[in-house]
Protein backbone atom coordinates (compact mmCIF):
# COMPACT_ATOMS: atom_id res chain seq x y z
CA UNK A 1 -26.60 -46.95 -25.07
CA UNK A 2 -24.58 -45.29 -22.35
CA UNK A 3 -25.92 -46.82 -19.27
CA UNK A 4 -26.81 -43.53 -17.22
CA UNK A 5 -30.39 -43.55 -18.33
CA UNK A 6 -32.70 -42.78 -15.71
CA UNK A 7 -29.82 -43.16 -12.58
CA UNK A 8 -29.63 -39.36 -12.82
CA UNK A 9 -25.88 -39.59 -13.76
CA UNK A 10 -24.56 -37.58 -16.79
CA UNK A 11 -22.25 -38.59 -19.72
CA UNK A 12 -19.64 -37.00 -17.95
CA UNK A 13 -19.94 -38.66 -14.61
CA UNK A 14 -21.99 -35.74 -12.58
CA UNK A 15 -24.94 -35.79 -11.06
CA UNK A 16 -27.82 -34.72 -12.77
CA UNK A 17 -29.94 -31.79 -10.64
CA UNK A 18 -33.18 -31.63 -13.33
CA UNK A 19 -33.23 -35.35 -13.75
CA UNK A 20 -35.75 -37.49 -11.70
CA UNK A 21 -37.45 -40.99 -11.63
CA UNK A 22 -36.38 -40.71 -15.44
CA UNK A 23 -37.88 -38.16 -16.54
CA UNK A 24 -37.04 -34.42 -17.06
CA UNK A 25 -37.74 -31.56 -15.31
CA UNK A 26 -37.69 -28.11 -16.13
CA UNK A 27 -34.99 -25.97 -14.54
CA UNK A 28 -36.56 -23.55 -12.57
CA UNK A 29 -35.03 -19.60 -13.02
CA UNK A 30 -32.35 -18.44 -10.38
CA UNK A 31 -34.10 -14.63 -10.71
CA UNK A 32 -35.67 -15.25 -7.64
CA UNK A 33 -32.90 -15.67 -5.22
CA UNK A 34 -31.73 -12.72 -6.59
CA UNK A 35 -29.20 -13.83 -9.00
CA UNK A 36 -28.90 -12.18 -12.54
CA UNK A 37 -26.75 -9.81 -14.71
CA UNK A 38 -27.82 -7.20 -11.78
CA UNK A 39 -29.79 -7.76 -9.06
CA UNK A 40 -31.81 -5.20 -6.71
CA UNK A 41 -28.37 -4.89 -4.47
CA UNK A 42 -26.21 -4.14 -7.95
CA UNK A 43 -23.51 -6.39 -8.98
CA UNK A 44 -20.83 -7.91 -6.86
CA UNK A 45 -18.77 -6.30 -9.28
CA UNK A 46 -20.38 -3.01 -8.23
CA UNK A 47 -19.94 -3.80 -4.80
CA UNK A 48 -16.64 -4.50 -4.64
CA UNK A 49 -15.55 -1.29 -7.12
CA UNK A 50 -17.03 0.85 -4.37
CA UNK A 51 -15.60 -0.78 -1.66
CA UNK A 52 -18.59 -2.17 -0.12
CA UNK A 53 -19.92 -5.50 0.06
CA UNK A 54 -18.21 -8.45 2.70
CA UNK A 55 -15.90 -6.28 3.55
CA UNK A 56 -17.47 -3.16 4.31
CA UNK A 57 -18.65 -4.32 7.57
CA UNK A 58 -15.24 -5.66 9.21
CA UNK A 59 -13.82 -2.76 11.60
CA UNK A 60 -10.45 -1.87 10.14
CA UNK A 61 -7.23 -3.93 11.37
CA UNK A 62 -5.70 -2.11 14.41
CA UNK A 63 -2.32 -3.33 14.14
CA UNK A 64 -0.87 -2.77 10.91
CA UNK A 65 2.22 -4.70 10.19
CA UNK A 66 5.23 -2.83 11.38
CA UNK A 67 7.48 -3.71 8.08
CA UNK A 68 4.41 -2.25 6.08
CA UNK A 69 4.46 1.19 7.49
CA UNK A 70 8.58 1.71 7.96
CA UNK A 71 7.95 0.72 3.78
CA UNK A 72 5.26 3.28 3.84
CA UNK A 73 7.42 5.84 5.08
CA UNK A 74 10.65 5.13 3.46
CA UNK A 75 8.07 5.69 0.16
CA UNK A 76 7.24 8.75 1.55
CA UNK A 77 10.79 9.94 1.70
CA UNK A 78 11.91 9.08 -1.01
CA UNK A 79 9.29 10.86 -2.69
CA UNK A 80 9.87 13.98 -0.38
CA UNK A 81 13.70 13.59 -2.09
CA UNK A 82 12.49 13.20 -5.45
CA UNK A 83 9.97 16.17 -5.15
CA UNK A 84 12.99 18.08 -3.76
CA UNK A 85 15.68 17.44 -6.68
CA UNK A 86 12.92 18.80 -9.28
CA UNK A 87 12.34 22.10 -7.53
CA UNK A 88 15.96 22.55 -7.15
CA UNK A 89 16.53 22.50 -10.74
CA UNK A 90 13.64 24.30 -11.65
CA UNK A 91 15.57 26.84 -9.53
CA UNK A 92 12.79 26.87 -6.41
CA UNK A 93 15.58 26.71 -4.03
CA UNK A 94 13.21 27.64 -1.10
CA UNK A 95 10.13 25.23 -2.19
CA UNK A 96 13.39 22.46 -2.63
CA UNK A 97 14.37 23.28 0.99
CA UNK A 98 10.86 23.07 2.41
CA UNK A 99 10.51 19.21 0.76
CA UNK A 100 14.44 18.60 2.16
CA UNK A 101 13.23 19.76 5.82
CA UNK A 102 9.56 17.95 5.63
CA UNK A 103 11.72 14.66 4.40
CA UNK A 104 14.04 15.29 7.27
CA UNK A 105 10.81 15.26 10.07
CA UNK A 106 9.91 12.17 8.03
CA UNK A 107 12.79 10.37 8.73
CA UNK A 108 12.82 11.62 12.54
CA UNK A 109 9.04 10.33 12.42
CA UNK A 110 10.41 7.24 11.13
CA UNK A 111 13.45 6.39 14.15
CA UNK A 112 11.13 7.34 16.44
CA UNK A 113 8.55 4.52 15.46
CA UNK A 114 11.33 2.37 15.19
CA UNK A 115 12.62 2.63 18.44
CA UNK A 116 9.28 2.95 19.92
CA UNK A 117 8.46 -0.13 18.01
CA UNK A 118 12.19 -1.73 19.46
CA UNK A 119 13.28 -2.40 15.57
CA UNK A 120 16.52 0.01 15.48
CA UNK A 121 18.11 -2.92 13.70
CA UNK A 122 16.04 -1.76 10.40
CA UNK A 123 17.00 1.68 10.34
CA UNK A 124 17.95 2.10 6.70
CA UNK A 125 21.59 3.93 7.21
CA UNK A 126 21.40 5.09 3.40
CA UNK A 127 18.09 6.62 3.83
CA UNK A 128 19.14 8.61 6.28
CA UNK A 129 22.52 9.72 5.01
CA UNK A 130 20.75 11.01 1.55
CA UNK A 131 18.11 13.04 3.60
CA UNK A 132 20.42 14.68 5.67
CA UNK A 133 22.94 15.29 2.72
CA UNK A 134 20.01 16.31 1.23
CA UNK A 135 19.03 19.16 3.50
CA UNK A 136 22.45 19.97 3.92
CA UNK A 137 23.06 20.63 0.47
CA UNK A 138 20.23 22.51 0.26
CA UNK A 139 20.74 24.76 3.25
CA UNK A 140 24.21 25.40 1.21
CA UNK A 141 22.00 26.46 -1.84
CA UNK A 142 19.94 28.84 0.42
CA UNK A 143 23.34 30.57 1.68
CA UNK A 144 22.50 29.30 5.29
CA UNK A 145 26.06 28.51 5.79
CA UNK A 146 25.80 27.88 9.78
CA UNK A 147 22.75 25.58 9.21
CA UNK A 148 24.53 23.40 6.25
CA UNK A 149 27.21 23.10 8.47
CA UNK A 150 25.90 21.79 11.50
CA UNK A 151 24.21 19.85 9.10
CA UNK A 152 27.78 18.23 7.72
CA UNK A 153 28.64 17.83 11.05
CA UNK A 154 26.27 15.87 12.50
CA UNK A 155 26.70 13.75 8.71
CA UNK A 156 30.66 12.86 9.73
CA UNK A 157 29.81 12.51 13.16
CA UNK A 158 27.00 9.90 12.38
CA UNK A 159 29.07 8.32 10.08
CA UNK A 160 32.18 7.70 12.47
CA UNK A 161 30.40 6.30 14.97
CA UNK A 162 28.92 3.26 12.60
């Protein structure tokens, strides 16, 4: 004998729900509040897949989280950099120059939110050495010789004043 006969306790110390006055009751289905493998609404599973459910309701976050986005668009440049060294040796010199310059507006894009934003302390020096380098180079490759020089000179300039 255990001892939990009839107090509606189990072996294993819980509560029993179908267990009353000592005697057994039937556990009812849970069909009817809806619960199942699928339901008339679809799974949760479903839901959330799709992007409904809870969360389809709440209006989407205003302010997103400044460190988030500069992230977002360093990604962005990068890629725009990337993009750009794999035309240039596929020999698309003027596809390769069109990434360099939309990577360049990216990165103006990017100190401008910064500074609008007051963070000028994150301004990721590196980054925007290689994009400038990058167009610079690339203006080079084009034989715009005026343009890849301004471009070098605005490169040492930036760079002495650090």
């Amino acid at each position: 004998m255990t001892g939990f006969r009839g107090t509606g306790m189990s072996r294993a110390g819980r509560i029993g729900t179908s267990l009353q006055n000592g005697t057994a009751r039937p556990i009812t289905s849970n069909k009817g509040a809806g619960f199942g493998i699928t339901n008339k609404f679809g799974s949760t599973a479903d839901k959330f897949a799709t992007g409904g459910g809870a969360t389809q309701n709440k209006p989407q976050e205003q302010a997103v989280d400044p460190e988030l986005r500069i992230k977002k668009f360093e990604l962005e440049i990068n890629t725009l950099i990337d993009e750009c060294a794999v035309l240039s040796e596929e020999g698309d010199l003027r596809g390769a120059l069109q990434k360099a310059k939309d990577a360049a507006a990216k990165q103006k894009a990017l100190e401008r939110f910064l500074e609008q934003n007051d963070l000028n302390e994150m301004l990721n020096s590196e980054l925007f050495f290689s994009v400038n380098l990058n167009l610079a180079c690339l203006y080079e490759k084009n034989e715009l010789y005026q343009d890849a020089i301004q471009e070098y000179t605005s490169l040492t300039n930036a760079k002495n004043h650090e």
